[in-house]
N, C-alpha and C. Protein backbone atom coordinates (compact mmCIF):
# COMPACT_ATOMS: atom_id res chain seq x y z
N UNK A 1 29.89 -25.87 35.53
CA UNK A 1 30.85 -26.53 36.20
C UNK A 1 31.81 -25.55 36.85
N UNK A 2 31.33 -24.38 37.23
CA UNK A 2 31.74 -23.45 38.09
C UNK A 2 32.48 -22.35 37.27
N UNK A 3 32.70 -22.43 36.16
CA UNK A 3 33.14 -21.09 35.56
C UNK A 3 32.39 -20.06 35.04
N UNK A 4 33.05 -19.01 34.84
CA UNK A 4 32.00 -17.86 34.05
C UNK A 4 30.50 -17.33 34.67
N UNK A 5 29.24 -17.59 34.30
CA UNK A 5 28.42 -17.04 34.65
C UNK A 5 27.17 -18.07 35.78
N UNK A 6 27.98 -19.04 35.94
CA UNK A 6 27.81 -20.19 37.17
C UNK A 6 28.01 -19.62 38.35
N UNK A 7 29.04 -18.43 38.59
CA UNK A 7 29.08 -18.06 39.85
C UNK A 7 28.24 -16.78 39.87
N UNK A 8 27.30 -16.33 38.85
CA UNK A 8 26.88 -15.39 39.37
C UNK A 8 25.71 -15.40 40.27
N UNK A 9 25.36 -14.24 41.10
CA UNK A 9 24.38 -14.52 42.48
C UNK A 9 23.30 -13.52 42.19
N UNK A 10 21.67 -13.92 41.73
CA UNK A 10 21.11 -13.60 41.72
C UNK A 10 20.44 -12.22 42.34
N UNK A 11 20.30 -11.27 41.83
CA UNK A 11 19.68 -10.26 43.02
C UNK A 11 18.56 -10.93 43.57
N UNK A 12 17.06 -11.66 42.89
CA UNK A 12 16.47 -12.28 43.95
C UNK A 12 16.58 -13.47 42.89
N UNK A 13 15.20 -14.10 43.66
CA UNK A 13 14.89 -15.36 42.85
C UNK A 13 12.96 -15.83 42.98
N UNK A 14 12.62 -16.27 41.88
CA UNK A 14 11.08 -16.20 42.22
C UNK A 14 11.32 -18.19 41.20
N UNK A 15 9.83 -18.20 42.41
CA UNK A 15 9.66 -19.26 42.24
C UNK A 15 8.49 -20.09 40.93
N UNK A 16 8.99 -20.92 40.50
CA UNK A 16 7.91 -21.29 38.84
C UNK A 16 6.47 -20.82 39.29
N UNK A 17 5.75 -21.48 40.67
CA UNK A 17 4.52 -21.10 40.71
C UNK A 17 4.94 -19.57 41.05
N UNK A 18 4.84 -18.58 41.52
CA UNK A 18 4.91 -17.27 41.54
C UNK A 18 5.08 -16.56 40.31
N UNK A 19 6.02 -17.09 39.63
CA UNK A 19 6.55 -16.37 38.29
C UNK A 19 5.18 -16.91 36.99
N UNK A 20 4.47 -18.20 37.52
CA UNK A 20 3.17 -18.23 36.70
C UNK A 20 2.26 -17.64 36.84
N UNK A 21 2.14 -17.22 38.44
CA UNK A 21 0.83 -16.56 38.59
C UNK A 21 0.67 -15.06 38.30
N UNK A 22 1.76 -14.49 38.01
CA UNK A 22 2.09 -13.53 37.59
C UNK A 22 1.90 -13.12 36.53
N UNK A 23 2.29 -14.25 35.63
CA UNK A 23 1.73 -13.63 33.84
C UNK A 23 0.34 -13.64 33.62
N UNK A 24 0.25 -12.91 32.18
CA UNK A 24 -1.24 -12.75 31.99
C UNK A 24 -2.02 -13.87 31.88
N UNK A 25 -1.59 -15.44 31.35
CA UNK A 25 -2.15 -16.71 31.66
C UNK A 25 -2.27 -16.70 32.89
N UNK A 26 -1.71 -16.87 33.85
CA UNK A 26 -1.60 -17.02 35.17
C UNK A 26 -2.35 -16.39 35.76
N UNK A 27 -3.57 -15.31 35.36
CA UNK A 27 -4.68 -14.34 35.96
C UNK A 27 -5.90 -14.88 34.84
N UNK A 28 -5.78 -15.46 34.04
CA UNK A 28 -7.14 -15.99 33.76
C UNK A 28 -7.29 -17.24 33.71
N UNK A 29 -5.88 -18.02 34.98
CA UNK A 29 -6.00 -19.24 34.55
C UNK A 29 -5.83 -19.59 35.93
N UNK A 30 -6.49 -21.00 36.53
CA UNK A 30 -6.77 -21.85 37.77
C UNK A 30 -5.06 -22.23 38.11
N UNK A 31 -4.29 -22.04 39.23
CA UNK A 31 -2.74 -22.62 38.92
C UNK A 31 -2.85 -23.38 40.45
N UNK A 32 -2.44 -24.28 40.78
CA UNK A 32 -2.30 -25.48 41.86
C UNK A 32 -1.05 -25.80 41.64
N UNK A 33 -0.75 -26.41 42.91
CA UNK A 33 0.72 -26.74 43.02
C UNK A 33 0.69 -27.74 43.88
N UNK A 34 1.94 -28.66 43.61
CA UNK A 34 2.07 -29.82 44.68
C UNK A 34 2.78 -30.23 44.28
N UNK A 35 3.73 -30.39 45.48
CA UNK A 35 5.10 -30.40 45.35
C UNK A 35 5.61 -31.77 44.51
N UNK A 36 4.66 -32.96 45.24
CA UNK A 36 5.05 -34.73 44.96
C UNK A 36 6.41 -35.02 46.06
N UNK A 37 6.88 -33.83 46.81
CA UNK A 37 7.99 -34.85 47.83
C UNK A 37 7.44 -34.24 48.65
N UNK A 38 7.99 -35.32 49.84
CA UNK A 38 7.18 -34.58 51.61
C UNK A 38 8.37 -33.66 51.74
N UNK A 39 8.14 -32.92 52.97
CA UNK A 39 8.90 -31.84 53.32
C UNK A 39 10.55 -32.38 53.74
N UNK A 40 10.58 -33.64 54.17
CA UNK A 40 12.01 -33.20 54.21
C UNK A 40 13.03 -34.04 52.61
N UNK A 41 11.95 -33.23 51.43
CA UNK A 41 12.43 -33.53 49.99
C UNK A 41 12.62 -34.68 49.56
N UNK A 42 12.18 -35.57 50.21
CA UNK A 42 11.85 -37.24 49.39
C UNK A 42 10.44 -37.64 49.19
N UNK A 43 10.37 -38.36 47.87
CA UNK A 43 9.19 -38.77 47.89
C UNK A 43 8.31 -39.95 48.33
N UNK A 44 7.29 -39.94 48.37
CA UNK A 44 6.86 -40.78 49.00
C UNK A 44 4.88 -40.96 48.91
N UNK A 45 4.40 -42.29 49.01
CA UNK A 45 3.24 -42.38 48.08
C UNK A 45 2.09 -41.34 48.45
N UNK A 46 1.98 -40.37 49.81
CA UNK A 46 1.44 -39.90 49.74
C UNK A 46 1.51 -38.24 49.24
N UNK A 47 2.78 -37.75 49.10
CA UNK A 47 3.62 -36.70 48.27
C UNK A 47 3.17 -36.90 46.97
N UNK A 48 3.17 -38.35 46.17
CA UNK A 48 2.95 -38.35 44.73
C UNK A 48 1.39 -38.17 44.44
N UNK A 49 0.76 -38.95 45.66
CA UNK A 49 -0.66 -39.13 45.53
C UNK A 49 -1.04 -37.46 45.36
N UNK A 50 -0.74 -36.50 45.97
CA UNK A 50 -1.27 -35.40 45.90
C UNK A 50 -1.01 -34.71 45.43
N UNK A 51 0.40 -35.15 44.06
CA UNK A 51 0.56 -34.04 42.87
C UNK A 51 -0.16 -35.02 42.01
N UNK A 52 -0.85 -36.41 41.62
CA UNK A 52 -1.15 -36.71 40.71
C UNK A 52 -2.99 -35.82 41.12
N UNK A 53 -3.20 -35.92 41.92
CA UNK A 53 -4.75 -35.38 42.08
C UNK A 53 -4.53 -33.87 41.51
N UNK A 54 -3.50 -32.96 41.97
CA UNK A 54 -3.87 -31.79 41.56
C UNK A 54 -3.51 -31.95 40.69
N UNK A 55 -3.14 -32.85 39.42
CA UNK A 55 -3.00 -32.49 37.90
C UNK A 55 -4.03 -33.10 37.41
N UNK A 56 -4.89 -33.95 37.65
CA UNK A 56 -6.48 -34.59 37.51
C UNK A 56 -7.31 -33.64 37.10
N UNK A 57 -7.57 -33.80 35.41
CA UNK A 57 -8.45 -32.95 35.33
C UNK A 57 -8.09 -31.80 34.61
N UNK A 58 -7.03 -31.52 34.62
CA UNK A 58 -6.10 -30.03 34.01
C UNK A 58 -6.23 -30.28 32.64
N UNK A 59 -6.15 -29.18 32.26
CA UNK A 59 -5.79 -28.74 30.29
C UNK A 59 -4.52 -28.90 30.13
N UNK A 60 -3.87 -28.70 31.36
CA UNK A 60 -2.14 -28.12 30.97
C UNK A 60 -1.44 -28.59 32.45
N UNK A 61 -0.38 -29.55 32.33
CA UNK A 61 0.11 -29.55 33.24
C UNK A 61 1.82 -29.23 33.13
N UNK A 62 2.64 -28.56 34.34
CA UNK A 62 3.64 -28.02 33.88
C UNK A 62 4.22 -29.21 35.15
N UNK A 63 5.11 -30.28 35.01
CA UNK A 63 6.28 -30.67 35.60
C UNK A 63 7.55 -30.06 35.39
N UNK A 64 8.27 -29.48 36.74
CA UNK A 64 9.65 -29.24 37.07
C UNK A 64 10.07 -29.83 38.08
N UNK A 65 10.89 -30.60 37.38
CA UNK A 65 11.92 -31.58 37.94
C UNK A 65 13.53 -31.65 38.22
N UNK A 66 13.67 -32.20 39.23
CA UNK A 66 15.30 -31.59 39.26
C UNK A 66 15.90 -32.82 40.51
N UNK A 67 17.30 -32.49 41.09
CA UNK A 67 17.88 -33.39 41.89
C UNK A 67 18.03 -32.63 43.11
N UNK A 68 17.47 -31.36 43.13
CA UNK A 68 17.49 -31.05 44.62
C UNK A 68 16.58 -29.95 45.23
């Protein structure tokens, strides 16, 4: 709520899929992504339709979710 270590500014920032494909799971393991919102960040049935397909089938699925 803006105090303390809320304002601090990242030197970079990496993204969940990047930062998975990176670890040692992430090199012996299949990783797909889809987003579930269209590009201008709302969702919509064909956004969902194409994160439920790329989790079809998986051992492991990782949802991150958020409000923006």
């Amino acid at each position: 709520m803006g105090g303390g270590s809320a304002r601090v500014l990242p030197h970079y920032v990496l993204s969940p899929v990047t930062s998975a494909s990176g670890n040692d799971w992430g090199t012996r393991s299949e990783i797909t992504y889809a987003p579930g919102v269209a590009s201008d960040g709302v969702a919509n049935e064909a956004s969902i339709e194409a994160a439920v397909k790329s989790a079809e089938g998986a051992d492991a699925v990782i949802i991150i979710v958020g409000d923006r």
